[in-house]
N, C-alpha and C. Protein backbone atom coordinates (compact mmCIF):
# COMPACT_ATOMS: atom_id res chain seq x y z
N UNK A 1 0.85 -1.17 0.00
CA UNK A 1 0.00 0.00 0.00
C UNK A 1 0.90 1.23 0.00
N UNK A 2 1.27 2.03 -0.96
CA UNK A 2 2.09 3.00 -1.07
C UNK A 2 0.88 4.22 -1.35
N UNK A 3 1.05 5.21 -0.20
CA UNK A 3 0.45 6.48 -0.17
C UNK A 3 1.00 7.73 -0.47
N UNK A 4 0.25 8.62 -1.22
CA UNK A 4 1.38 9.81 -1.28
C UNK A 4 0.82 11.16 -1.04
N UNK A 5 -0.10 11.13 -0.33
CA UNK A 5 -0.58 12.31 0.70
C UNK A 5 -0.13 12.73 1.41
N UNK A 6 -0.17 14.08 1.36
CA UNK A 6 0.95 14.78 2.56
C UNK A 6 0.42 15.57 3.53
N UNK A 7 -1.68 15.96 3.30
CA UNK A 7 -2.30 16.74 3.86
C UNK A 7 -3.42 16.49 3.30
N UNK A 8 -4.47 16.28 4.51
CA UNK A 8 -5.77 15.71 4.27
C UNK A 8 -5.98 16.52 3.14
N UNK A 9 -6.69 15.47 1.79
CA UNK A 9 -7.14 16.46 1.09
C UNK A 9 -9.11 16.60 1.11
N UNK A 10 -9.90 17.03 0.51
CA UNK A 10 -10.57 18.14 1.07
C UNK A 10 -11.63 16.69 0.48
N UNK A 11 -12.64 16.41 1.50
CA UNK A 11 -14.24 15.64 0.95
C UNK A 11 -15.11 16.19 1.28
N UNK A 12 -16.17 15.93 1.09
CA UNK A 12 -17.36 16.62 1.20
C UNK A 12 -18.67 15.14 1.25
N UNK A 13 -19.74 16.11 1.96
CA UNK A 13 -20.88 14.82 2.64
C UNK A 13 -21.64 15.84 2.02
N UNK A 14 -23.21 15.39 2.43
CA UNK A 14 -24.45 15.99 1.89
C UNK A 14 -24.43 17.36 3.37
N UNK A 15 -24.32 17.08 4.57
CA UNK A 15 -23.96 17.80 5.43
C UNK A 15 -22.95 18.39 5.80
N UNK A 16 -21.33 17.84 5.90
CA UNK A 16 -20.14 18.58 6.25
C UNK A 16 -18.96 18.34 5.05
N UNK A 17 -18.26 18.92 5.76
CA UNK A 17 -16.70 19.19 4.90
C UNK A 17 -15.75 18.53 5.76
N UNK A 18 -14.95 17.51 5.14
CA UNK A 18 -13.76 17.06 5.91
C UNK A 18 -12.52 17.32 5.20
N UNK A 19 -12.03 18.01 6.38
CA UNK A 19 -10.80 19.00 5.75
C UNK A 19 -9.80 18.96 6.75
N UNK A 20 -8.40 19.38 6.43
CA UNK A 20 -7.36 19.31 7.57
C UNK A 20 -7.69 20.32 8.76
N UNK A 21 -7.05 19.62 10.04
CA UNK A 21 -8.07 20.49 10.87
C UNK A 21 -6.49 22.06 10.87
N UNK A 22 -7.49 23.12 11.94
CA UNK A 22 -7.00 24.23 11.67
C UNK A 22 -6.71 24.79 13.03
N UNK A 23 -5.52 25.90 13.43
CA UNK A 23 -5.43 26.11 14.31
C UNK A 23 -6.84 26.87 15.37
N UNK A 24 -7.53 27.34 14.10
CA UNK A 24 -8.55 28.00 14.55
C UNK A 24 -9.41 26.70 15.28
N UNK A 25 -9.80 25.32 14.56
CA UNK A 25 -10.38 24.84 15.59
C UNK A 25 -10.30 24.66 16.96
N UNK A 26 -9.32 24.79 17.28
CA UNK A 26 -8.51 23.73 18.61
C UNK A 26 -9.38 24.34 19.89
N UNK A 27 -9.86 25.43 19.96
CA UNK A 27 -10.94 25.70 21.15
C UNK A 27 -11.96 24.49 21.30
N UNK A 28 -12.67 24.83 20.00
CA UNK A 28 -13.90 23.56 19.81
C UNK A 28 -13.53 21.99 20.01
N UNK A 29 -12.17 21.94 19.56
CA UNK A 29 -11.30 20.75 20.07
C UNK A 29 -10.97 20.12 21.15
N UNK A 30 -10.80 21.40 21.79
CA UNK A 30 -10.44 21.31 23.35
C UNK A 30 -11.85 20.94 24.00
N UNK A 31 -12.80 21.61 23.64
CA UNK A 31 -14.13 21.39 24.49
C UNK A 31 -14.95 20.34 24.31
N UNK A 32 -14.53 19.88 22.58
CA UNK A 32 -14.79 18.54 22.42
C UNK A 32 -14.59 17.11 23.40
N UNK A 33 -12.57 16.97 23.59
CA UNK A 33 -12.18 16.14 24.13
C UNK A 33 -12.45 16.36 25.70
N UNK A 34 -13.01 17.70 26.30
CA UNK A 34 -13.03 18.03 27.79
C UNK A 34 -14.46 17.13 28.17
N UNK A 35 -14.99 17.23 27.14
CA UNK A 35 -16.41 16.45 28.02
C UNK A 35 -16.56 14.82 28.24
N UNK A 36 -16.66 14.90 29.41
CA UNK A 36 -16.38 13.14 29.85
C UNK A 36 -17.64 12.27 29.32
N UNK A 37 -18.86 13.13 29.06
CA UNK A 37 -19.56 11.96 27.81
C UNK A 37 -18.88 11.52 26.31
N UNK A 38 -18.47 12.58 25.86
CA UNK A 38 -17.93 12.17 24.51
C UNK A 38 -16.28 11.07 24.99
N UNK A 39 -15.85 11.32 26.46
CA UNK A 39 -14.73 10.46 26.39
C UNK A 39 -14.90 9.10 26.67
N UNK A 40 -16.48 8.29 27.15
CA UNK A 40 -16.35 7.71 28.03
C UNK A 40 -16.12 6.20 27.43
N UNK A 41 -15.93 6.36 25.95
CA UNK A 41 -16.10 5.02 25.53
C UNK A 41 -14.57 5.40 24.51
N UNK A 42 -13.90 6.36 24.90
CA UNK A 42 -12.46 6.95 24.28
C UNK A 42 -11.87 6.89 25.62
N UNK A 43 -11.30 6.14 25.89
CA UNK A 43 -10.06 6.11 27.20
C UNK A 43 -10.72 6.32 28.57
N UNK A 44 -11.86 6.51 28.47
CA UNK A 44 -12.77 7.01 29.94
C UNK A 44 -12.51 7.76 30.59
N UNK A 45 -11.84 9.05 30.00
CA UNK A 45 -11.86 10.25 31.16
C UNK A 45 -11.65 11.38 30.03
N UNK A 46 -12.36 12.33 30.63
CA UNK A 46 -11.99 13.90 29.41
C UNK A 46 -10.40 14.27 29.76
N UNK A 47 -10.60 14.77 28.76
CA UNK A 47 -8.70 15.21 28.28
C UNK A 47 -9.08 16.26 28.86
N UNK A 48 -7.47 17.07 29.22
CA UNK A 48 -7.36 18.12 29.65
C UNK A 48 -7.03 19.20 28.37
N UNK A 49 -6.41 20.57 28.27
CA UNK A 49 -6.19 21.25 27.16
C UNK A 49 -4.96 20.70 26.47
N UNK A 50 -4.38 20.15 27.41
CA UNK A 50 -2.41 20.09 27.30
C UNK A 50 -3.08 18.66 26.74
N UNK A 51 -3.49 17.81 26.96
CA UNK A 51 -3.80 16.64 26.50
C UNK A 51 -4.38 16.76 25.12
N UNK A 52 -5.30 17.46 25.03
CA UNK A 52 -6.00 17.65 23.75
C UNK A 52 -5.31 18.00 22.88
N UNK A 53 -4.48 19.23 23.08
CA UNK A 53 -3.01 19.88 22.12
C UNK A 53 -2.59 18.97 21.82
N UNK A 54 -1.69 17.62 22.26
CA UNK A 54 -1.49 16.49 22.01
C UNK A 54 -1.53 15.90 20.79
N UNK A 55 -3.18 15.60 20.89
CA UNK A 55 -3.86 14.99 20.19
C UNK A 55 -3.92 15.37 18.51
N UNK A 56 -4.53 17.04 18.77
CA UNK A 56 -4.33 17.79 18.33
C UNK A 56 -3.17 17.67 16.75
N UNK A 57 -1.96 18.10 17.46
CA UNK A 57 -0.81 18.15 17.11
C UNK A 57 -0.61 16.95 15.92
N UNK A 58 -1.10 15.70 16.75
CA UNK A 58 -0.61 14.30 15.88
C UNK A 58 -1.49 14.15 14.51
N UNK A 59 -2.49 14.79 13.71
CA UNK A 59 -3.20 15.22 13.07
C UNK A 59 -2.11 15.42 11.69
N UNK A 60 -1.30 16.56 11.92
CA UNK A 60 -1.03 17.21 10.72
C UNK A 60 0.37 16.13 10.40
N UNK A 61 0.91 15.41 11.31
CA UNK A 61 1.98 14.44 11.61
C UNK A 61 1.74 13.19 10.98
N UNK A 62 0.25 12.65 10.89
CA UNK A 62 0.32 11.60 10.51
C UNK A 62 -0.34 11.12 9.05
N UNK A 63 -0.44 12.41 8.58
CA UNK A 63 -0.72 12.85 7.03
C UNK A 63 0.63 12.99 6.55
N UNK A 64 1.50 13.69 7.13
CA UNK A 64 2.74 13.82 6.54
C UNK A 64 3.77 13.18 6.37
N UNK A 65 3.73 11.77 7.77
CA UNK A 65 4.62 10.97 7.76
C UNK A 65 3.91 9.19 7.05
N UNK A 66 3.38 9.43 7.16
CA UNK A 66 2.18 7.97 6.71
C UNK A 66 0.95 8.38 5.48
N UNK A 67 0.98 9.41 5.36
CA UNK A 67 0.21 9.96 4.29
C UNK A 67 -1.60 9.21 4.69
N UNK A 68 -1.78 9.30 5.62
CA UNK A 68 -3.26 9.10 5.69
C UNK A 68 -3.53 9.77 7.01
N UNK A 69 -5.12 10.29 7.68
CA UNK A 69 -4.79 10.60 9.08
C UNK A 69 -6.76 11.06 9.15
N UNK A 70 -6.90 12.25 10.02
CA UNK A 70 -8.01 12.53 10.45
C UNK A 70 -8.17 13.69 9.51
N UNK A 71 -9.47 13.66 9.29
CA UNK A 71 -10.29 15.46 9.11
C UNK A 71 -10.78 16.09 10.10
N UNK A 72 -11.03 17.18 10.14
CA UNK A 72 -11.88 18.21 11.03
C UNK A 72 -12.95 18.06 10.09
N UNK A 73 -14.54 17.71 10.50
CA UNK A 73 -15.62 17.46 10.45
C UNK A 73 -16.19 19.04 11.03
N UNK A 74 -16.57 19.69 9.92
CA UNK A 74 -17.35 20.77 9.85
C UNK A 74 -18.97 20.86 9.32
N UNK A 75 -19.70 21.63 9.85
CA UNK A 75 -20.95 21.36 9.77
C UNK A 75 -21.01 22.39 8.50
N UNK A 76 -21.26 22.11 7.20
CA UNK A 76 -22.32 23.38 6.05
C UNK A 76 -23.09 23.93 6.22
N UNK A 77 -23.51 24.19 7.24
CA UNK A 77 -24.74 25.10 7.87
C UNK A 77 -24.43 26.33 8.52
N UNK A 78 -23.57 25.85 8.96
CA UNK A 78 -22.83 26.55 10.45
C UNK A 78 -20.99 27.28 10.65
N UNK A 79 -20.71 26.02 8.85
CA UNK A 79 -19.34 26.32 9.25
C UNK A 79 -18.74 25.63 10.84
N UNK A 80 -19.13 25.19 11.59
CA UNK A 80 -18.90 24.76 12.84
C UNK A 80 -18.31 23.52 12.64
N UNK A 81 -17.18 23.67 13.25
CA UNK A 81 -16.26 22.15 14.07
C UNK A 81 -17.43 21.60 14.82
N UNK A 82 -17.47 20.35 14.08
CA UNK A 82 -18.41 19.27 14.90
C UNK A 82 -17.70 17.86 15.00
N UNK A 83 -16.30 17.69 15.06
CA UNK A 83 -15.72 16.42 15.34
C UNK A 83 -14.34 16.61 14.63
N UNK A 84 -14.43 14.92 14.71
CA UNK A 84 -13.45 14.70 13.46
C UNK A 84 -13.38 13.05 13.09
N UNK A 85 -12.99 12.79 12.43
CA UNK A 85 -12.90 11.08 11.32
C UNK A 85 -11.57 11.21 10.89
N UNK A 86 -11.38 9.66 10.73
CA UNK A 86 -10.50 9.78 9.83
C UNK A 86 -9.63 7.90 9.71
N UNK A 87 -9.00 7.98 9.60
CA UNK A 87 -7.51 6.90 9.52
C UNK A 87 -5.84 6.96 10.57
N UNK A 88 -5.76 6.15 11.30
CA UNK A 88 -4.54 6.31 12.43
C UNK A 88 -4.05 4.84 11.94
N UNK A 89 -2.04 5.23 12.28
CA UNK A 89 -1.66 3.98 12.85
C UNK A 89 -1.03 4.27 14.33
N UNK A 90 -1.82 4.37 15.34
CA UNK A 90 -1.59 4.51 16.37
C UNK A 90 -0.44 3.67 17.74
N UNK A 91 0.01 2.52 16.66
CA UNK A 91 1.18 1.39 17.41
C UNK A 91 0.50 1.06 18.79
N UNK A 92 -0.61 0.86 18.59
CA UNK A 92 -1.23 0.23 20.07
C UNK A 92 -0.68 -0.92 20.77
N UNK A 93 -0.78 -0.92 22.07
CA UNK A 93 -0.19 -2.08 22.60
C UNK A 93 -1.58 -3.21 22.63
N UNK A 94 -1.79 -3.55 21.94
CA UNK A 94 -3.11 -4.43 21.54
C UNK A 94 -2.95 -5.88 20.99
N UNK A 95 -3.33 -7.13 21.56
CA UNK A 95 -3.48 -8.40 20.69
C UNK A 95 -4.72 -8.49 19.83
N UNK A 96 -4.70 -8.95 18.71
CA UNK A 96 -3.48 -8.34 17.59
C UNK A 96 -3.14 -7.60 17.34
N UNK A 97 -1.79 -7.18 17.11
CA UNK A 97 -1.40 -5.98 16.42
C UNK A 97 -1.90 -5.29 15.44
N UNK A 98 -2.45 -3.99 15.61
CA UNK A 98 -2.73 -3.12 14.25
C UNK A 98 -1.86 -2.43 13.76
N UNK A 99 -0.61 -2.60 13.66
CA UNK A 99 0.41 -2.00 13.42
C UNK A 99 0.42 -2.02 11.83
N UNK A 100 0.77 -0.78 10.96
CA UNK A 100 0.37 -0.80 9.70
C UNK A 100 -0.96 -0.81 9.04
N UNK A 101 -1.72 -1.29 9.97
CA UNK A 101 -3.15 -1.16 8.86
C UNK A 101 -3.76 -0.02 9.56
N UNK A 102 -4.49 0.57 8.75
CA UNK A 102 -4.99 1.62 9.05
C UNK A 102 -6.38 1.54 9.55
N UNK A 103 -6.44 2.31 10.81
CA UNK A 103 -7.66 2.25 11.85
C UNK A 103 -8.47 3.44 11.64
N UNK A 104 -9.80 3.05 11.91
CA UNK A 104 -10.86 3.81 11.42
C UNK A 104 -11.20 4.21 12.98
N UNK A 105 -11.59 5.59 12.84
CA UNK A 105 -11.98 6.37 14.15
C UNK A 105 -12.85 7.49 13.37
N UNK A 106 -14.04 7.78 14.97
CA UNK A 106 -14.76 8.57 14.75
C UNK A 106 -14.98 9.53 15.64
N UNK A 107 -15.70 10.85 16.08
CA UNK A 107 -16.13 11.46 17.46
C UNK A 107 -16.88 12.48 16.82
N UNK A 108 -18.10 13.04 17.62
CA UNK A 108 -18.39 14.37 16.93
C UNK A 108 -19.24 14.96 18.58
N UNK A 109 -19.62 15.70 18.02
CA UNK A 109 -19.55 17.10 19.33
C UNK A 109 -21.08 16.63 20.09
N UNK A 110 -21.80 16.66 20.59
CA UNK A 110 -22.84 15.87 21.24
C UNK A 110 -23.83 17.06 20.32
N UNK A 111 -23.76 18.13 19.87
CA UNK A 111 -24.76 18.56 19.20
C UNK A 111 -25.35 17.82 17.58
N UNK A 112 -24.13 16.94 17.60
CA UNK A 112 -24.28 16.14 15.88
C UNK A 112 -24.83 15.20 16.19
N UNK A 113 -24.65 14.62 17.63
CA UNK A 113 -25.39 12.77 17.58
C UNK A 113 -26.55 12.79 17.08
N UNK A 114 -27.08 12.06 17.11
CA UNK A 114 -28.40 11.37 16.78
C UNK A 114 -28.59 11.75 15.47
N UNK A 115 -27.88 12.04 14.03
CA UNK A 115 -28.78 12.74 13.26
C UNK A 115 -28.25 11.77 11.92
N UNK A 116 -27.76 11.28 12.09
CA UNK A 116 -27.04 10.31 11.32
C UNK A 116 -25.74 10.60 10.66
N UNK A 117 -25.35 12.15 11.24
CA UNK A 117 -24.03 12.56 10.16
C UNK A 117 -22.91 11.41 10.75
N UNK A 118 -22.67 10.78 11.25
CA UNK A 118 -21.66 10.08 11.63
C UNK A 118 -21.58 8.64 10.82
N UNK A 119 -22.72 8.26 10.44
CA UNK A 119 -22.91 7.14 9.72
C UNK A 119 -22.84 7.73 7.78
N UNK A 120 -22.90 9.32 7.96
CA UNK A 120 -22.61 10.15 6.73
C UNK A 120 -21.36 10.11 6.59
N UNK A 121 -20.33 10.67 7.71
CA UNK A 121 -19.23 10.76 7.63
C UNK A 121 -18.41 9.39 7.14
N UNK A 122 -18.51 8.50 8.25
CA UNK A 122 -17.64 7.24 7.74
C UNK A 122 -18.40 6.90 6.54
N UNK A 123 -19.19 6.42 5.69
CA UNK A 123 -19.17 6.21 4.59
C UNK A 123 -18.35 7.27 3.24
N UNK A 124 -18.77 8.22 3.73
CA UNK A 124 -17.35 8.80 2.83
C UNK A 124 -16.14 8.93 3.09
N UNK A 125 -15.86 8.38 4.47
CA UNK A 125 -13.73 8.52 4.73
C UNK A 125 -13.57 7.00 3.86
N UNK A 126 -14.51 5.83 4.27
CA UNK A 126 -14.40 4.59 3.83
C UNK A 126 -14.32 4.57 2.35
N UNK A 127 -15.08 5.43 1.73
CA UNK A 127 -15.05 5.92 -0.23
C UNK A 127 -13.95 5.95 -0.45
N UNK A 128 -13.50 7.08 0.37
CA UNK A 128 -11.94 7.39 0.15
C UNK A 128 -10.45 6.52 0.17
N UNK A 129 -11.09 5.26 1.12
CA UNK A 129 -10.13 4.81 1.43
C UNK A 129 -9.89 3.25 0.25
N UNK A 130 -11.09 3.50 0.15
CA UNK A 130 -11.62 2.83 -1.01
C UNK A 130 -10.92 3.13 -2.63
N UNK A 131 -10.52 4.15 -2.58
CA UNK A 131 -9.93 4.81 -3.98
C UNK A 131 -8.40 4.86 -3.54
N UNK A 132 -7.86 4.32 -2.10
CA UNK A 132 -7.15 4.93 -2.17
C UNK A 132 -5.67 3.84 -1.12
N UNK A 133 -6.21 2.50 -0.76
CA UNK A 133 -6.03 1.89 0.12
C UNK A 133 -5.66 1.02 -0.86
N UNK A 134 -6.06 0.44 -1.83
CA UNK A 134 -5.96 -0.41 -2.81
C UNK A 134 -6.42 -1.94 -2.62
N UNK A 135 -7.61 -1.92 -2.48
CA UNK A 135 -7.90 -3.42 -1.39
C UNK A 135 -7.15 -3.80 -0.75
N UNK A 136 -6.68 -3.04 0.86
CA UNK A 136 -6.25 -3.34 1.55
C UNK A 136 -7.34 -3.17 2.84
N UNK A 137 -7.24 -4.29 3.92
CA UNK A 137 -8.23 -3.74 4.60
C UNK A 137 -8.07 -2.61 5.77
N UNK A 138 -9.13 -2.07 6.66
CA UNK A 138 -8.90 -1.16 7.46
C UNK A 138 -9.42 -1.88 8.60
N UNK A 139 -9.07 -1.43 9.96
CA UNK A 139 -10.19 -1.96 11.51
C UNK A 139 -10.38 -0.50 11.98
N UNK A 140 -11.03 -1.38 13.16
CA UNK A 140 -11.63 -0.44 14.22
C UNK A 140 -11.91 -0.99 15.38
N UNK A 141 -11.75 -0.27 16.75
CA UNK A 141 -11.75 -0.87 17.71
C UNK A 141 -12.79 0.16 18.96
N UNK A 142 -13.89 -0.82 18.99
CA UNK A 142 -14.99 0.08 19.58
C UNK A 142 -15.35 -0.72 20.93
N UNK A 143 -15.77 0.11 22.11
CA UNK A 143 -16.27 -0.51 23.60
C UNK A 143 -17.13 -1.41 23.18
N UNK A 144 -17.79 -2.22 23.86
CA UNK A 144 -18.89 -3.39 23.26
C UNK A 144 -20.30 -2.90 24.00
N UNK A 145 -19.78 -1.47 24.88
CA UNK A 145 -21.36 -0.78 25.42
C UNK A 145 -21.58 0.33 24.26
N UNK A 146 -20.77 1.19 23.14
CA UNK A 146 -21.07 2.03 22.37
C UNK A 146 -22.00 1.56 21.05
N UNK A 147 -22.85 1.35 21.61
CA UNK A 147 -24.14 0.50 20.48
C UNK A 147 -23.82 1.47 19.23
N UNK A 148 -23.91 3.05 19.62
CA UNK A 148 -24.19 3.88 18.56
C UNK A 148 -23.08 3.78 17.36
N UNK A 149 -22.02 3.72 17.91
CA UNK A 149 -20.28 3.67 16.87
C UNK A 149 -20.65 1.92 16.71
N UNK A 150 -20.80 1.06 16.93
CA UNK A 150 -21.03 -0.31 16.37
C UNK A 150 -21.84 -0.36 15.05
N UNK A 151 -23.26 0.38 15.28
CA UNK A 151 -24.33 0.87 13.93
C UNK A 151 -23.74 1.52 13.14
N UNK A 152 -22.57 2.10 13.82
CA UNK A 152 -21.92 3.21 12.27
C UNK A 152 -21.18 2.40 11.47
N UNK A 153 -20.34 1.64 12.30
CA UNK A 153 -18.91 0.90 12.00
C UNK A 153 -19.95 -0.31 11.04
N UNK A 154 -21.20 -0.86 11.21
CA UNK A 154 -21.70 -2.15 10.38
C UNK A 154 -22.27 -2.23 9.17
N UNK A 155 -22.83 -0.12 9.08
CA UNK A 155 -23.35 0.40 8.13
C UNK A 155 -22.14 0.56 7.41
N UNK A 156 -21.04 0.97 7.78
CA UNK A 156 -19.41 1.07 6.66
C UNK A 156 -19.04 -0.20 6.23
N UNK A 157 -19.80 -1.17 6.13
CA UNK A 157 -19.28 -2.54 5.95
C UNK A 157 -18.00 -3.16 7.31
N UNK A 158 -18.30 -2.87 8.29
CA UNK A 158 -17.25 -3.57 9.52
C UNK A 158 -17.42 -4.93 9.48
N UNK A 159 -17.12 -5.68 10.15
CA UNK A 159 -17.60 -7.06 10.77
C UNK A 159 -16.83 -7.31 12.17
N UNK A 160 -17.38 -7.95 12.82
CA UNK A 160 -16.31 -8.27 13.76
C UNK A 160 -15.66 -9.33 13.90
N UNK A 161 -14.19 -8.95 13.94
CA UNK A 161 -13.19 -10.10 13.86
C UNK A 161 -13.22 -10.84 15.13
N UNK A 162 -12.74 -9.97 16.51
CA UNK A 162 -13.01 -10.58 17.53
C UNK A 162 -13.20 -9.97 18.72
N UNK A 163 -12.98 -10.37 19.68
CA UNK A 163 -12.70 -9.68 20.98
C UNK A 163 -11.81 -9.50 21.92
N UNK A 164 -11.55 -8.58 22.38
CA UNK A 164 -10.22 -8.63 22.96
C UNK A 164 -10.20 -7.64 23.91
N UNK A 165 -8.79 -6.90 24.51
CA UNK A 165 -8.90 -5.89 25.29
C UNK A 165 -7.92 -4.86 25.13
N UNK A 166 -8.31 -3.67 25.43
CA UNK A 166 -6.68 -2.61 25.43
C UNK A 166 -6.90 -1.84 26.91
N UNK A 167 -5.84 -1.75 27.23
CA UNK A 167 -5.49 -0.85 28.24
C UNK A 167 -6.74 -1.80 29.10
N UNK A 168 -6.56 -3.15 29.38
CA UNK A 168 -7.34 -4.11 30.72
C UNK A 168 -8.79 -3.63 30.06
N UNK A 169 -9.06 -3.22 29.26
CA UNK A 169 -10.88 -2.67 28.96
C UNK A 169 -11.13 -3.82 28.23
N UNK A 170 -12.42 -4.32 28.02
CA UNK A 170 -12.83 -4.92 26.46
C UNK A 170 -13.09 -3.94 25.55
N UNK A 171 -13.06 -4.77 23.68
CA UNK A 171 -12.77 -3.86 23.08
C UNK A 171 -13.41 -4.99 22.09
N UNK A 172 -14.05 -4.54 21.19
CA UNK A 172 -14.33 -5.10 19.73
C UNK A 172 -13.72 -4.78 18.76
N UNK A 173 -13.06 -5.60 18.19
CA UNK A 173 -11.94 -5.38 17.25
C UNK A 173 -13.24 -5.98 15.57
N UNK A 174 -13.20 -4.57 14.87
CA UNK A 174 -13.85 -4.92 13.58
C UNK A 174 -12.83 -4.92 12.07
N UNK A 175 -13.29 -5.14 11.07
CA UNK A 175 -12.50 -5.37 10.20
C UNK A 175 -13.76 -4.90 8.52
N UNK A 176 -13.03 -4.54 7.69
CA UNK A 176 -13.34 -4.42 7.04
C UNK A 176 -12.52 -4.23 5.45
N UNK A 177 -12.85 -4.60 4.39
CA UNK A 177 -11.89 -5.38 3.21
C UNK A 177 -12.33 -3.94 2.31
N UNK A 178 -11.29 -3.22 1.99
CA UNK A 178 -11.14 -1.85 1.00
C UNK A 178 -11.75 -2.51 -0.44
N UNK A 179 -12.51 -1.79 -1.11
CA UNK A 179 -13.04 -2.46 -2.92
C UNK A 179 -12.25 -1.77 -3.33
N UNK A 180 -11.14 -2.14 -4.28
CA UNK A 180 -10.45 -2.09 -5.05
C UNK A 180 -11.18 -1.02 -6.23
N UNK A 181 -11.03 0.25 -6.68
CA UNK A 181 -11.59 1.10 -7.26
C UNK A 181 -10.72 1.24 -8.82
């Protein structure tokens, strides 16, 4: 799988824009990762600012060094930071290793849930990855209480491979096979 992206380039949904994120987001960023509902099925505790910066930071890093990574998930209505999606190789300490394949992640701001943009969003990072992965496959690794990210991850074509744990938690490890475009 040879990639040659160096900076998210720009998609578009019937609702948002996924685009590289911007220094201007990082407030909405910060307030994103601060709320301990949106963390609780992400590491189980809200990030702090210095934590979020972090996070933040590894964004424009892993487009540039791996050529794949996250968008900032903006709302067309509003112009508003409402998350972000995307692709990580995060070197987890995880059985099995996901080392090299590229992991599918999602989050958006508690004003987006319920409306289906999240099941909008990953079907178009998955398009992309689709044009761009070369039938290679991607995972994902979701709590086995986040019903809502399971419905997203099954509607993107996921399956689940198996079960397992990270960081002593359980964890559903899904899988899914890139169509060759």
């Amino acid at each position: 799988m040879t990639i040659a992206m160096r900076t998210a380039p720009l998609l578009e949904t019937e609702r948002t824009i996924l685009r590289a994120h911007a220094l201007d987001d990082f407030d909405a960023y910060a307030r994103l990762w601060a709320d301990p509902i949106i963390c609780r099925f992400i590491g189980g505790k809200a990030r702090t600012r210095e934590e979020s910066w972090m996070r933040f930071l590894r964004h424009a890093g892993l487009w540039s060094l791996v050529g794949y990574g996250y968008w900032a998930i903006e709302d067309k209505a509003t112009g508003n930071f409402i998350g972000e999606a995307g692709f990580h190789d995060m070197k987890r300490d995880i059985k099995p290793s996901l080392e090299g394949i590229p992991e599918a992640g999602w989050v958006l701001a508690p004003e987006a849930h319920g409306k289906g943009i999240a099941s909008e969003v990953v079907a178009r990072m998955v398009d992309w990855a689709d044009g761009t992965f070369d039938g290679a496959r991607t995972v994902c690794i979701i709590d086995p209480e986040n019903a809502p990210s399971l419905k997203v991850a099954r509607l993107a074509g996921y399956v689940e491979m198996l079960r397992t744990t990270y960081h002593g938690e359980p964890t559903i490890l899904l899988e899914r096979l890139c169509q060759a475009k």
